[in-house]
C-alpha atoms as a PDB file:
ATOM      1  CA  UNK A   1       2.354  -4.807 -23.746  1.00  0.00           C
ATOM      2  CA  UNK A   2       3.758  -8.283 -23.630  1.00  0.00           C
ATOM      3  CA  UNK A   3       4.466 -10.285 -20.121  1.00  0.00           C
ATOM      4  CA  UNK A   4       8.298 -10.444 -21.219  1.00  0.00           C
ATOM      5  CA  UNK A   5       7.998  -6.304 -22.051  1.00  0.00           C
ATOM      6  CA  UNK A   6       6.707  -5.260 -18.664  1.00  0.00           C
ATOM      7  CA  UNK A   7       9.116  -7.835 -16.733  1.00  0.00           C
ATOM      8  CA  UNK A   8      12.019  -6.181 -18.573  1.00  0.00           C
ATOM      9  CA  UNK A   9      10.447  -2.462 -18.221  1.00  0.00           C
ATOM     10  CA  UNK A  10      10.562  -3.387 -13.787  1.00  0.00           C
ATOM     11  CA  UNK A  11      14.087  -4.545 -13.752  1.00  0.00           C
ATOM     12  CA  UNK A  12      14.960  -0.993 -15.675  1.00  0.00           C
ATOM     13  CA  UNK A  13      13.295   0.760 -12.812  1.00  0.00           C
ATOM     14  CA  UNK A  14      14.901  -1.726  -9.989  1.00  0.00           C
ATOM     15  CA  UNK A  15      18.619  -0.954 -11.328  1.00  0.00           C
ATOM     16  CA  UNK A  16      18.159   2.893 -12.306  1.00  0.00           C
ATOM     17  CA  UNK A  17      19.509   5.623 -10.007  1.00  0.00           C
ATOM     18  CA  UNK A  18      16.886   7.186  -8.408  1.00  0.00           C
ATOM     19  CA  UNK A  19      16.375  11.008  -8.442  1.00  0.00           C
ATOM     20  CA  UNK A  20      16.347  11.233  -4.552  1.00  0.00           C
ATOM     21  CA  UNK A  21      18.246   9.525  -1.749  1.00  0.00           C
ATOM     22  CA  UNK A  22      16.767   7.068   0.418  1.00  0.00           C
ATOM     23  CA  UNK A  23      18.408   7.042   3.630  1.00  0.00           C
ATOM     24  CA  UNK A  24      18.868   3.810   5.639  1.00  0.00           C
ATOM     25  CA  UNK A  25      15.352   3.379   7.436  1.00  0.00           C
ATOM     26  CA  UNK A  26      13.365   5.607   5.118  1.00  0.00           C
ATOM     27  CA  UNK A  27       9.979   4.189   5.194  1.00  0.00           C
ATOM     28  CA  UNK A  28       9.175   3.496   1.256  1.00  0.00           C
ATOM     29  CA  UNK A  29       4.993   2.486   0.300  1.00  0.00           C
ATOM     30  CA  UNK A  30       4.911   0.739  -2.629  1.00  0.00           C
ATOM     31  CA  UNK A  31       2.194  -1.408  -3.694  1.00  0.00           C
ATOM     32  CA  UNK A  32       1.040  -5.004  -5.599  1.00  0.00           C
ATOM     33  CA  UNK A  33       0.387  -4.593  -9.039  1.00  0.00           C
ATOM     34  CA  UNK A  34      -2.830  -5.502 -10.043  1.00  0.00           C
ATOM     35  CA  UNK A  35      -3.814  -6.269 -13.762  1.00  0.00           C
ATOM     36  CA  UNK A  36      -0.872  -5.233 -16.389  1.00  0.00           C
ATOM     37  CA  UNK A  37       0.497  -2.412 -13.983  1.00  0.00           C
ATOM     38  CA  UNK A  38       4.089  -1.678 -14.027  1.00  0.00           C
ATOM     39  CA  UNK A  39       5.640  -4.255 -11.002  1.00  0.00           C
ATOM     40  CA  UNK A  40       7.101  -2.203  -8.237  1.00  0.00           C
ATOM     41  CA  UNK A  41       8.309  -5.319  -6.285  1.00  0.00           C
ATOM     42  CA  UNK A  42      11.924  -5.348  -7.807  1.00  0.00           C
ATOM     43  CA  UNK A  43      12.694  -1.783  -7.271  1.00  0.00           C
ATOM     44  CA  UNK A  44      11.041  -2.624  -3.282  1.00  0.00           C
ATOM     45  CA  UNK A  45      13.043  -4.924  -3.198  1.00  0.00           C
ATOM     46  CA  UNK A  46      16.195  -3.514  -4.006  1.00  0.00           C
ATOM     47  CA  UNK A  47      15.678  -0.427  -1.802  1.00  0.00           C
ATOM     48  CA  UNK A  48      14.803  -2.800   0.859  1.00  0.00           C
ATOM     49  CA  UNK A  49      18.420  -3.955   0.663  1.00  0.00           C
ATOM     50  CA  UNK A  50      19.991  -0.875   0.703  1.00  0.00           C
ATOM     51  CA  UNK A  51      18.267  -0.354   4.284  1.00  0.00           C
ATOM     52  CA  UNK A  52      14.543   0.883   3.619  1.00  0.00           C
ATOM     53  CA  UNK A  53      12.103   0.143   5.402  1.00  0.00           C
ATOM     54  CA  UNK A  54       9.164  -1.259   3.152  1.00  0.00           C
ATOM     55  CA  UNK A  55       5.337  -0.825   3.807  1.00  0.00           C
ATOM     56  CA  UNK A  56       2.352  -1.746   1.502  1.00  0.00           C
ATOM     57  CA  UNK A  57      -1.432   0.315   1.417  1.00  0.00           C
ATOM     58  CA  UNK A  58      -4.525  -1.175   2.616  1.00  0.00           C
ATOM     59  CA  UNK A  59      -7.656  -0.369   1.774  1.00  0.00           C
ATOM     60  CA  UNK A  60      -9.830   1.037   4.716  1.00  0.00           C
ATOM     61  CA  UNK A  61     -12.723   1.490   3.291  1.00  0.00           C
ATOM     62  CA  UNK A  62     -14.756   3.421   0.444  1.00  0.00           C
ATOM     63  CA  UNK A  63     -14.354   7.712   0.919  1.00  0.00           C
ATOM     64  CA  UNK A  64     -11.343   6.875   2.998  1.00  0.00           C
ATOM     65  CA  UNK A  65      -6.962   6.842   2.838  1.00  0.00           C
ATOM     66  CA  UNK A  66      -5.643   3.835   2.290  1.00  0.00           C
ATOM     67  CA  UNK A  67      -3.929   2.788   5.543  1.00  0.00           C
ATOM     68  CA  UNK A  68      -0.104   2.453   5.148  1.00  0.00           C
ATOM     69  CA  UNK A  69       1.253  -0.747   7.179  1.00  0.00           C
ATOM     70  CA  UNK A  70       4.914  -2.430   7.373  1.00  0.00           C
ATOM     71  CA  UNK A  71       5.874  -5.050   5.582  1.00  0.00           C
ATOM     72  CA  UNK A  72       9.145  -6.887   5.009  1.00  0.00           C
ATOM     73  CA  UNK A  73       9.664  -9.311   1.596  1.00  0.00           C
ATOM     74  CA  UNK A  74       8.474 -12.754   2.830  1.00  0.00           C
ATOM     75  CA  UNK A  75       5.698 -11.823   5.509  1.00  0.00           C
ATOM     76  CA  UNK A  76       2.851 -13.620   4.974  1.00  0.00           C
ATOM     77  CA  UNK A  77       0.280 -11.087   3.247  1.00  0.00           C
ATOM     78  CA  UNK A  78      -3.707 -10.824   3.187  1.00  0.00           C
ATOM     79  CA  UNK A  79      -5.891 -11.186   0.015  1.00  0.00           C
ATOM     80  CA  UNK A  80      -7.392  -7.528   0.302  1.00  0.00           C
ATOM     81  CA  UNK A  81     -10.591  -6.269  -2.093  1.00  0.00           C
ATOM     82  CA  UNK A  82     -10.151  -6.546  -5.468  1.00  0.00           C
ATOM     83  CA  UNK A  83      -7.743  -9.636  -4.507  1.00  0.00           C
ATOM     84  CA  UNK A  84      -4.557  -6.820  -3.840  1.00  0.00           C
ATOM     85  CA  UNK A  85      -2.131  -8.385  -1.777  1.00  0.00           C
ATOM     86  CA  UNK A  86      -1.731  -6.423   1.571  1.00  0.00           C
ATOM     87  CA  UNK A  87      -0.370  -6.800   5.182  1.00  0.00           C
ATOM     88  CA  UNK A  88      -2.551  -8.704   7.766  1.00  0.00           C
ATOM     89  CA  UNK A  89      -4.328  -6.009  10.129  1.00  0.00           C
ATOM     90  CA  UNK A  90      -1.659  -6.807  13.060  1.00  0.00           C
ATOM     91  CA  UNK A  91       1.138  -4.950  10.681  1.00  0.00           C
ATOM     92  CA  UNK A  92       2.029  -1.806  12.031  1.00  0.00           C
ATOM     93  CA  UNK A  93       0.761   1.370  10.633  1.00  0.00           C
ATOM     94  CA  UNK A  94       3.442   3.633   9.384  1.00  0.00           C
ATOM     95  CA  UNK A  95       3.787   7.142   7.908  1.00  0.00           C
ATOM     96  CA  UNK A  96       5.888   7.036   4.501  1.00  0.00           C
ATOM     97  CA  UNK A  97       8.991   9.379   3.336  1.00  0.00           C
ATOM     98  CA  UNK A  98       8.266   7.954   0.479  1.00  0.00           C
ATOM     99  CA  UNK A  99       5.049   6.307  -1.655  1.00  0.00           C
ATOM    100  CA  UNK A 100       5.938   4.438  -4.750  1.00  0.00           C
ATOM    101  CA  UNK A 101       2.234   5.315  -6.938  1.00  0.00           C
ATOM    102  CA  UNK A 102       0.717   2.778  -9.269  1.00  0.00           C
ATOM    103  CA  UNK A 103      -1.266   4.957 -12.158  1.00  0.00           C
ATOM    104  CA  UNK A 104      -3.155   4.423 -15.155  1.00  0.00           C
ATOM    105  CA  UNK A 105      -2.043   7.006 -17.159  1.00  0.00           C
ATOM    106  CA  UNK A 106      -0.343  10.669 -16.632  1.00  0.00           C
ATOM    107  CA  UNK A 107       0.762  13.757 -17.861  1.00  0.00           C
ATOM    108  CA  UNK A 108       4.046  16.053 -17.891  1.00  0.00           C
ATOM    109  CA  UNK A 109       2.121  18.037 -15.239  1.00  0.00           C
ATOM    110  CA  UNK A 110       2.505  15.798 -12.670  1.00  0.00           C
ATOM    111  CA  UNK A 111      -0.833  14.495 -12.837  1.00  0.00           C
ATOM    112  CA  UNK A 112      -2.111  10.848 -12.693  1.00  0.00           C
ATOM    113  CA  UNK A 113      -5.194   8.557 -13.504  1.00  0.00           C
ATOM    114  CA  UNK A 114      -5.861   5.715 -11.353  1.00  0.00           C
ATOM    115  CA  UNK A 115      -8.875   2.982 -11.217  1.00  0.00           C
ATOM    116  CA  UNK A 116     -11.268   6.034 -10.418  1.00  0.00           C
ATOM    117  CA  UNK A 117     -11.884   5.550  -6.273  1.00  0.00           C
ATOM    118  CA  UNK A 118      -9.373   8.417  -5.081  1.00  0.00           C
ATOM    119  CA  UNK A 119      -7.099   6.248  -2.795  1.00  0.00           C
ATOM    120  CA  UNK A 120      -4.063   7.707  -3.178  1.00  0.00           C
ATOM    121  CA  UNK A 121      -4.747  11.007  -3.661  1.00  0.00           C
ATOM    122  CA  UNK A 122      -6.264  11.188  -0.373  1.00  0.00           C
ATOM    123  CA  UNK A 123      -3.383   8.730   1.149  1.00  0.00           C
ATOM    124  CA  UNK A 124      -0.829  11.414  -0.510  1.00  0.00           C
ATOM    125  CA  UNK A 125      -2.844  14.385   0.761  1.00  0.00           C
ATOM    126  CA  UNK A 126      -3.010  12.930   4.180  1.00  0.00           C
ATOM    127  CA  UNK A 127       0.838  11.791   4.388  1.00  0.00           C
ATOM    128  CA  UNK A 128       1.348  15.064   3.320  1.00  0.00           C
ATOM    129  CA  UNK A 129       0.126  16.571   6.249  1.00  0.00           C
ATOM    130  CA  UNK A 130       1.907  14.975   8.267  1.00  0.00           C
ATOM    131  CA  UNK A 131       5.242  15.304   6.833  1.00  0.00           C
ATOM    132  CA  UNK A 132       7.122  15.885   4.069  1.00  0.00           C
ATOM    133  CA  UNK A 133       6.851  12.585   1.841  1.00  0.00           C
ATOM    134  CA  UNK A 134       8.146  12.323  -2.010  1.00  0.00           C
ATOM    135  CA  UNK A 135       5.560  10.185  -4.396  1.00  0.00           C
ATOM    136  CA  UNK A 136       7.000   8.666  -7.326  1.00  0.00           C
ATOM    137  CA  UNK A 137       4.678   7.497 -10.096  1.00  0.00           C
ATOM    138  CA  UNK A 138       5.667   4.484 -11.629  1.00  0.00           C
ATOM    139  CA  UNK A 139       4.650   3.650 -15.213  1.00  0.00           C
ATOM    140  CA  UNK A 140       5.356   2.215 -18.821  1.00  0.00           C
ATOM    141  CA  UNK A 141       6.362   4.828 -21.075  1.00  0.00           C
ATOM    142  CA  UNK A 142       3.532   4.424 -23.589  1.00  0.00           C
ATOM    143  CA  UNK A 143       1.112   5.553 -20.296  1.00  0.00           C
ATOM    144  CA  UNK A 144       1.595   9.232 -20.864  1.00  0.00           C
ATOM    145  CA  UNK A 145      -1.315  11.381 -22.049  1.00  0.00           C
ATOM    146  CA  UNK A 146      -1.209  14.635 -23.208  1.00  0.00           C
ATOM    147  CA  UNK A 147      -3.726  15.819 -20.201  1.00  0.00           C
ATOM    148  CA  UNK A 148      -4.664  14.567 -17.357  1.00  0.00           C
ATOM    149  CA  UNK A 149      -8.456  16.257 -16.659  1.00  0.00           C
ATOM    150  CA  UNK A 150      -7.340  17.039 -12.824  1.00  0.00           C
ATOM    151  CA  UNK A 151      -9.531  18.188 -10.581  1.00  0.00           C
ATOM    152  CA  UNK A 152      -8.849  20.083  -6.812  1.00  0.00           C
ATOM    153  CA  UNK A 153      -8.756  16.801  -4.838  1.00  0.00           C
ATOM    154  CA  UNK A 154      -5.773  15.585  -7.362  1.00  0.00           C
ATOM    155  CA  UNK A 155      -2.522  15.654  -5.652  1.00  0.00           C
ATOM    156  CA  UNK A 156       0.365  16.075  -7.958  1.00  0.00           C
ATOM    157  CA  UNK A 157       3.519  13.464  -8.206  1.00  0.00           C
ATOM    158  CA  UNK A 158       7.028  14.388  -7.542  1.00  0.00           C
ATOM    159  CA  UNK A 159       8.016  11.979 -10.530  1.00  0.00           C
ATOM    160  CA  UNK A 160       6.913   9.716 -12.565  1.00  0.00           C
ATOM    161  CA  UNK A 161       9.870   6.942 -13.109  1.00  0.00           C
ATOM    162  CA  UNK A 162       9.436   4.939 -16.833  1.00  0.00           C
ATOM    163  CA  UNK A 163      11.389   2.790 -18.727  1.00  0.00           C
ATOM    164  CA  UNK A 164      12.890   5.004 -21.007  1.00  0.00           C
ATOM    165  CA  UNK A 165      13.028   7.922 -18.637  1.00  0.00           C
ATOM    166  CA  UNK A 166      13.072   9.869 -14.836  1.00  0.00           C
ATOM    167  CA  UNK A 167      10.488  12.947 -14.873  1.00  0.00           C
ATOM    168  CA  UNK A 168      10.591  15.784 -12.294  1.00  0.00           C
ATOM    169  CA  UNK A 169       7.533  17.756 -11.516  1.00  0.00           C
ATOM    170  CA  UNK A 170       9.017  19.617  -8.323  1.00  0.00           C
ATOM    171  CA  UNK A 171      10.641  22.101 -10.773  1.00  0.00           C
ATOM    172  CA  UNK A 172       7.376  23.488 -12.917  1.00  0.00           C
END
């Protein structure tokens, strides 16, 4: 998809309505897009000034969650593995009410594909168990499969947010 595509496809997600409230000091993970993902950062941004609190994931290691730290637009930011953007180590750990999901693919189950290590769906599981916490994939319309192969350790989205549309899994 071309550069000018994907720029226009992340200010459709920053301006749409989303399909659950985020009250003032919700804590809202999103993430740095890495290669041609969808970019999160306007939508962050926007929720940011409505009165979220924003946090990004860091990686802690192989076989483990990501750890979820605070961030706020314009603090200075780490070069994590893989060259991901993330919070220096003195950010505060937070627990999310909601994670914004990068994904390389999904399906009208609720399913996703990332790059293959299992981050998030152990960060979900985890946050999960914690607390209630809503995930929204984010994606390019043209990223949906017709099945995901998903497997026990999968954890299933709440929605997946596109371009051309808002899909919710809580009801199936």
């Amino acid at each position: 998809m071309p550069a000018p595509e994907r720029m226009a496809a992340a200010e459709i997600l920053a301006t749409r309505p989303l399909p659950v409230a985020v009250p003032k000091g919700a804590i809202v993970s999103g993430f740095f897009p890495m290669r041609s993902e969808i970019n999160p950062l306007p939508l962050m941004r926007r929720l940011a000034g409505e009165g979220a609190q924003l946090a990004l994931p860091v990686i802690a290691g192989r076989g483990k969650p990501l750890t979820i730290r605070a961030w706020s637009t314009g603090d200075e930011l780490a070069s994590g593995q893989w060259g991901i953007r993330e919070p220096k180590s003195d950010a505060p750990e937070v627990d999310p009410d909601i994670m914004i999901v990068p994904l390389a693919c999904f399906d009208r189950a609720g399913h996703r594909i990332g790059y293959g290590a299992g981050y998030f769906d152990m960060t979900i599981h985890r946050a999960r168990s914690r607390k209630p916490v809503v995930t929204l994939g984010v994606a390019f319309a043209l990223q949906e499969i017709d099945r995901v192969p998903a497997t026990d350790h999968d954890e299933q989205l709440d929605f997946v947010l596109t371009e051309r549309e808002v899909i919710d899994f809580r009801k199936r």
